[in-house]
Protein backbone atom coordinates (compact mmCIF):
# COMPACT_ATOMS: atom_id res chain seq x y z
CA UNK A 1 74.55 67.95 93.25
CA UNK A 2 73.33 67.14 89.86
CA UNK A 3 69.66 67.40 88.90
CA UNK A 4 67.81 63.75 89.21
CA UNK A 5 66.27 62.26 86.48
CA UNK A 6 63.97 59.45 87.60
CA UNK A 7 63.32 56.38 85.60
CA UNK A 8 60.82 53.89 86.33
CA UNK A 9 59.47 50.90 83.95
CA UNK A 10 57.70 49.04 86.71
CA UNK A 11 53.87 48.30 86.45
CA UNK A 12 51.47 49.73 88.94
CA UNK A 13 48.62 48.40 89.64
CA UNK A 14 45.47 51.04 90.06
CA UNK A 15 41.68 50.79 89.45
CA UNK A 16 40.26 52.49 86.85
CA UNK A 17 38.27 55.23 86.68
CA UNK A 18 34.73 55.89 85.06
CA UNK A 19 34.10 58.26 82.04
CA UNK A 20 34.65 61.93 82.39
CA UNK A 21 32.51 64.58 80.80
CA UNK A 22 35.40 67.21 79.57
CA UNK A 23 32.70 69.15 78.79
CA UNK A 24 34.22 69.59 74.62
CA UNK A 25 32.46 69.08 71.50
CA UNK A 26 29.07 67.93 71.85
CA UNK A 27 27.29 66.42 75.43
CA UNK A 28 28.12 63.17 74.31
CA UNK A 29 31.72 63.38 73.95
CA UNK A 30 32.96 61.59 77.06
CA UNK A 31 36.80 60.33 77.35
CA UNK A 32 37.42 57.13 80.15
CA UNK A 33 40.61 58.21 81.62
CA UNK A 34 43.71 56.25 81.50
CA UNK A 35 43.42 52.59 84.32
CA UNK A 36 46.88 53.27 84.55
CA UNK A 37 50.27 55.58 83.67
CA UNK A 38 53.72 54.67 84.17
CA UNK A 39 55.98 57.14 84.77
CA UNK A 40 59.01 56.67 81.80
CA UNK A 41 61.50 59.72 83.14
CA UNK A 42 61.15 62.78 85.46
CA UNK A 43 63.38 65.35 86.17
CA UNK A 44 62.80 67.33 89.13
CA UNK A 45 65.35 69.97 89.25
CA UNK A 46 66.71 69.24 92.78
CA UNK A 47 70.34 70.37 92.39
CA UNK A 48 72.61 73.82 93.94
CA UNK A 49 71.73 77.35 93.03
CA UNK A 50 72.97 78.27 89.40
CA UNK A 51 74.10 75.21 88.17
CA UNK A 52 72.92 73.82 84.94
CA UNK A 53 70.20 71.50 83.88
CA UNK A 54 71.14 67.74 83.39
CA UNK A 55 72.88 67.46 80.41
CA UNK A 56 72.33 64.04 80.03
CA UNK A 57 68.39 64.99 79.53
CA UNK A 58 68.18 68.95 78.18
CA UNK A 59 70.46 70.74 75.18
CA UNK A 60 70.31 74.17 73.88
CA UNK A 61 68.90 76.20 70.89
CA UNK A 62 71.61 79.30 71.25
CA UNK A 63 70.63 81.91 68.65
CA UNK A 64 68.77 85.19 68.05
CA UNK A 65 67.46 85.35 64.68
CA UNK A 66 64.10 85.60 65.21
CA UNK A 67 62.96 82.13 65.35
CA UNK A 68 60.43 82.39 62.26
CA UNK A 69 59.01 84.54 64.91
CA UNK A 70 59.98 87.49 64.73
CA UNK A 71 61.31 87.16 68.47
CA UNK A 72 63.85 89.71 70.20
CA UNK A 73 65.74 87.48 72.12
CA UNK A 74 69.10 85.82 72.27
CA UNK A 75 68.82 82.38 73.84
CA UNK A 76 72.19 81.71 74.98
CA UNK A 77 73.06 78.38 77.63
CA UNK A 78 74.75 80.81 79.89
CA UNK A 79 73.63 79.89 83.82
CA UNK A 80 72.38 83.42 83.95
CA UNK A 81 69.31 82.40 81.37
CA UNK A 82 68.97 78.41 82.22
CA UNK A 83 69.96 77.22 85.96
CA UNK A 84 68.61 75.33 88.52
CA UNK A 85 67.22 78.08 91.64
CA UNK A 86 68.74 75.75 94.95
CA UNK A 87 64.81 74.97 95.39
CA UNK A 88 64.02 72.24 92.69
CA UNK A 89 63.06 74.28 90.19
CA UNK A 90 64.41 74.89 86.61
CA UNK A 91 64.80 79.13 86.23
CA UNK A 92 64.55 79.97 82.66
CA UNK A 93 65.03 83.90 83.25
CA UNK A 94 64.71 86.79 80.69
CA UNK A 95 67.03 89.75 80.56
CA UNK A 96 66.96 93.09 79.23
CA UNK A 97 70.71 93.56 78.14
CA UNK A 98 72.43 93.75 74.45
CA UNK A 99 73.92 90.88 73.42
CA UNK A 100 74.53 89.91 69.94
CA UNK A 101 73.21 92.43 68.13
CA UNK A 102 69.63 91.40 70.45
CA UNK A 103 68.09 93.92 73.00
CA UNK A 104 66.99 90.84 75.51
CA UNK A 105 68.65 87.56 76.02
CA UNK A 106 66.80 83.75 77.68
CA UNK A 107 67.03 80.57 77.68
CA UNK A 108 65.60 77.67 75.67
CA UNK A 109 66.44 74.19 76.29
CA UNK A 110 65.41 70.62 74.57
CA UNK A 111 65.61 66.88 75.37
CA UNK A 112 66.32 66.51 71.32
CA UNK A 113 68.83 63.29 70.88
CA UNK A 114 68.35 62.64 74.22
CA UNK A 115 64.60 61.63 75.17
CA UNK A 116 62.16 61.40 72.33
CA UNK A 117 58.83 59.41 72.98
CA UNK A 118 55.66 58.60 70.54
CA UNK A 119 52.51 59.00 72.40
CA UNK A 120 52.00 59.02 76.51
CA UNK A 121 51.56 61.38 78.78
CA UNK A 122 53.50 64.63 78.94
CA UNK A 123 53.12 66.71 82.33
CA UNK A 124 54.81 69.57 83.81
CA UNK A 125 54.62 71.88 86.84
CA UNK A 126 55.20 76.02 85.64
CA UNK A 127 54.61 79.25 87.34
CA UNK A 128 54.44 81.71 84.49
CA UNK A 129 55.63 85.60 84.49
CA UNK A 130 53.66 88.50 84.44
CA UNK A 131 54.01 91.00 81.33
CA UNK A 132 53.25 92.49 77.93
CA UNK A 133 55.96 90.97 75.18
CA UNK A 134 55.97 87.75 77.14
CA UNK A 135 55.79 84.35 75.75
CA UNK A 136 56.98 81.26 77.37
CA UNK A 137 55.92 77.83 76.54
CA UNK A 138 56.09 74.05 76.97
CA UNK A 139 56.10 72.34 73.54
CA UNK A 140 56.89 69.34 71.24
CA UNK A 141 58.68 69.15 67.56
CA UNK A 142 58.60 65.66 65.62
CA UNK A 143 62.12 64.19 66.30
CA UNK A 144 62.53 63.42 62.46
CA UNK A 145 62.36 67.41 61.86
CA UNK A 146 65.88 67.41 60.08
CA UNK A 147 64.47 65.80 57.47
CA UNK A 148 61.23 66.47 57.45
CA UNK A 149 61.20 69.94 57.92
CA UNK A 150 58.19 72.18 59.87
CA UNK A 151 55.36 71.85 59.51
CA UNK A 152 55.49 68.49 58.17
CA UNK A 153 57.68 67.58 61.49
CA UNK A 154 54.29 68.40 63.42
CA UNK A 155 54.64 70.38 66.60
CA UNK A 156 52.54 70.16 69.93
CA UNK A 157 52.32 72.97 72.02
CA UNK A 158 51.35 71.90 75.86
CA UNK A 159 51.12 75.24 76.71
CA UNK A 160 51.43 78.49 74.91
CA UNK A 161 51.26 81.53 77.12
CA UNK A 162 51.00 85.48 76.67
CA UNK A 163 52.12 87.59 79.76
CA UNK A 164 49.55 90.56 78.64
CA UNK A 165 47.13 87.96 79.37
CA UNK A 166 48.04 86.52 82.40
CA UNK A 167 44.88 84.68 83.34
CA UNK A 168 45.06 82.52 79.89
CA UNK A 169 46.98 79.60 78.23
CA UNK A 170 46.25 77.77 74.97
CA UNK A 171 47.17 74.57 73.92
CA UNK A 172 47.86 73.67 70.26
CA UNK A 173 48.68 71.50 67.07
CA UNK A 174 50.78 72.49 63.89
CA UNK A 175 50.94 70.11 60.79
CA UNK A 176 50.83 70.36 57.18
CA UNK A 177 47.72 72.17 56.20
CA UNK A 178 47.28 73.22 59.97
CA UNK A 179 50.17 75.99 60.95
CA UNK A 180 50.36 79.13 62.08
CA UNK A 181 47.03 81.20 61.59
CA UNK A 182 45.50 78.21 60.38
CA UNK A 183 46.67 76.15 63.73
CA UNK A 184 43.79 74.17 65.53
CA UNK A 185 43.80 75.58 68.92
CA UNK A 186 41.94 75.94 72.51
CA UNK A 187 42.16 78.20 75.53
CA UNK A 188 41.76 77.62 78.89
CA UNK A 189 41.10 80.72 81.32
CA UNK A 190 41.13 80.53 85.43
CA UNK A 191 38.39 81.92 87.00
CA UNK A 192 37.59 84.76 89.26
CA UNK A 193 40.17 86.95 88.35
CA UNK A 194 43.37 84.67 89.34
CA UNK A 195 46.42 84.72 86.97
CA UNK A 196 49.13 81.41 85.97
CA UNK A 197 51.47 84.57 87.33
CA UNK A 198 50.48 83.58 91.01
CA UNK A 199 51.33 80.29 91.48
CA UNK A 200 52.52 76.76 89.72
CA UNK A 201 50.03 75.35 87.93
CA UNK A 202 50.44 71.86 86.13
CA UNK A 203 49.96 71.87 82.22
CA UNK A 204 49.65 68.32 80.16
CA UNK A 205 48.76 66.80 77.09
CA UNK A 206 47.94 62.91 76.64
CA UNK A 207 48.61 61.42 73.31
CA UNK A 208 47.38 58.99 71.76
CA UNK A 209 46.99 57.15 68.12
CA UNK A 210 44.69 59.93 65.99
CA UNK A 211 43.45 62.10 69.33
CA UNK A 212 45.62 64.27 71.57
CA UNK A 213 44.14 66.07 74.76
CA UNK A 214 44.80 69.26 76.30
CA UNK A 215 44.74 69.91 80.44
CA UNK A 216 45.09 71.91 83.06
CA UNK A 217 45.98 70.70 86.99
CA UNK A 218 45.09 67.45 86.39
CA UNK A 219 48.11 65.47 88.31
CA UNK A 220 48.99 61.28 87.99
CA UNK A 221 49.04 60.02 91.50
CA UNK A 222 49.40 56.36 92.16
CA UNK A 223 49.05 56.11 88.49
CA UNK A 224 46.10 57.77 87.51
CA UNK A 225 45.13 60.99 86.92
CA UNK A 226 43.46 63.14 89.80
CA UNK A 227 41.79 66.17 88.97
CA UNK A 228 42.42 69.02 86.57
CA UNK A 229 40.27 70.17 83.59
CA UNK A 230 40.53 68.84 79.82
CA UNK A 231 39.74 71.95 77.63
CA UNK A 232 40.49 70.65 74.51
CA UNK A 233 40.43 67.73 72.17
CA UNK A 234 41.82 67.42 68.48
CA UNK A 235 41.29 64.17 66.93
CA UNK A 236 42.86 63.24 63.39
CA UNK A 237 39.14 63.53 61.99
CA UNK A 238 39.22 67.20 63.10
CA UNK A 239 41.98 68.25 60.48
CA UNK A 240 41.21 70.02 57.20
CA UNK A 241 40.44 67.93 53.82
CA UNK A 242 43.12 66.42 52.91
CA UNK A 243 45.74 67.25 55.64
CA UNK A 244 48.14 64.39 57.10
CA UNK A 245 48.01 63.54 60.67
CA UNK A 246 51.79 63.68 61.61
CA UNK A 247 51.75 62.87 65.64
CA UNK A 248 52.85 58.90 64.56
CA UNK A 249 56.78 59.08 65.29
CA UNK A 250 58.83 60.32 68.40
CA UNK A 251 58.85 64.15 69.59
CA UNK A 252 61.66 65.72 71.81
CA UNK A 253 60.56 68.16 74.38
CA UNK A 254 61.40 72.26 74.68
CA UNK A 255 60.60 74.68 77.24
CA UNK A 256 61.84 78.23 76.72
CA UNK A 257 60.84 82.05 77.37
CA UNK A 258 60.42 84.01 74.01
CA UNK A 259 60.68 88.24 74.19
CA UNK A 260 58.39 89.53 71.95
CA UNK A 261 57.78 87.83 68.29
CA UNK A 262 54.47 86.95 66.77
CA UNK A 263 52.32 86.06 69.46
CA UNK A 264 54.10 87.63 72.42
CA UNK A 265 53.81 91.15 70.99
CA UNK A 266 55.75 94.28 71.81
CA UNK A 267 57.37 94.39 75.04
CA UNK A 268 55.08 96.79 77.22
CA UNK A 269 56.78 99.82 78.93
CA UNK A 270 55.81 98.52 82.40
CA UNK A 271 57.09 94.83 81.74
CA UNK A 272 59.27 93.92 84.59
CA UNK A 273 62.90 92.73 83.88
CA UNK A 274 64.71 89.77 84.75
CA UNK A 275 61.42 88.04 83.83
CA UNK A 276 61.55 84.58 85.32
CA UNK A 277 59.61 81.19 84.03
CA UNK A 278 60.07 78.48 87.32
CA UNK A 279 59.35 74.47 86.52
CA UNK A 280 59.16 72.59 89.44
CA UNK A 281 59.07 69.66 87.43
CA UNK A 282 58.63 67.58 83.87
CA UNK A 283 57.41 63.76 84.20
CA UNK A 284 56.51 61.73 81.17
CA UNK A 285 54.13 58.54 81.08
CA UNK A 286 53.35 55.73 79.12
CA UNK A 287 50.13 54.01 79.18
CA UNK A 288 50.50 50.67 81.38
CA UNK A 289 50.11 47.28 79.40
């Protein structure tokens, strides 16, 4: 059975809710949450064990040099990297093997030329591994990056992730005058000792003309959002002098489990292979008219 990718442009109809101290930037900064989301496509990953994603919604990035990462994987769109697990989830899985002239091989997958949206509400459902080298994330490129290349394409990252630090994620934006080191980031730690390795947690950005916001477990139900925490706010007045903000045109989607590279770090001797990112699901929201 192929995956299901749900589309809905009806209007619901919700009340809305009253402003919400996120607790970022000074004790006045308060944001009202959205009256109401509609949901624009889904894909919930309901489909037999090992087949593919939908290919009518995800492609591939095959390749293993690096990444402008210095990352030691081959990402390949074999089912043994990038299948569906029989339970509705997507399994992007790392291996320790040699392939290509690469020590580890995974998966990375893309909606690009297939679903590219400007602005909404961009939510998905991970459990994250467990271990030193690894570095999975949930991310955004501008859709007009062939010809404008990086930064200038822009990039959001929804969730950025190291497996050394398992209790940790950060959310981020790249532009011109804003990459890399000089990226304008936030972190978001669980408390009490509890790690993203444990269970699914739900990681989101909403975006918006000049101002994109950063969350964890928040969920839309019935068309608003219920719950969660916002960590982290950039608005376009926030960039350097001088820099463009470049979140104005549509961005396709990636999700994919890096080995090592720039921010993952070395593998770590005790780092347990296959190494296994599950998403129970992606859903993506426009703001209701």
């Amino acid at each position: 059975m192929n995956p299901k990718i749900h589309i809905l442009h009806a209007l619901v109809i919700s009340v809305a809710l009253g402003p919400l101290d996120i607790g970022c930037g000074s004790s006045n900064d308060q944001v009202v949450s959205p009256e109401r989301w509609v949901l624009k496509i889904s894909d919930e990953f309901d489909g037999a064990e090992g087949t593919p994603p939908n290919p009518e919604m995800w492609t591939y990035d095959v390749g293993g040099d690096g990444w402008g990462n210095n990352q030691l994987e081959f990402n390949t769109d074999r089912i043994e990297n990038v299948s569906l697990d029989g339970q509705g989830h997507l399994r992007i899985r790392a291996l320790e093997e040699s392939y290509n002239g690469n020590e580890y091989t995974s998966g990375r997958i893309k909606t690009q030329g297939l679903f590219e949206q400007e602005h909404g509400r961009f939510e998905a459902r991970i459990r994250l591994p467990e271990g030193q080298g690894l570095w999975p994330a949930f991310w955004m490129l501008g859709a007009n990056i062939d010809e404008v290349p990086w930064p200038g394409c822009g990039e959001i990252d929804v969730l950025e992730y190291q497996g050394q630090r398992p209790e940790r994620v950060f959310g981020t934006l790249h532009g011109p005058g804003y990459s890399g080191g000089e990226s304008i980031s936030g972190d978001f730690s669980l408390p009490g000792g509890a790690t993203f390795a444990e269970d699914f947690h739900i990681f989101a950005v909403e975006w918006d003309p000049g101002r994109i916001s950063f969350s964890v477990d928040g969920q839309v139900v019935d068309a608003q959002v219920v719950g969660g925490e916002v960590y982290h706010i950039v608005r376009s007045t926030d960039l350097p002098t001088g820099a463009d903000w470049v979140f104005n045109n549509e961005f396709f989607v990636i999700l994919n489990l890096a080995v090592g590279g720039t921010v993952g770090g070395p593998v770590g001797p005790d780092t347990v292979f296959p190494a296994e990112v599950l998403v129970d699901y992606v859903r993506f929201f426009e703001r209701a008219q």
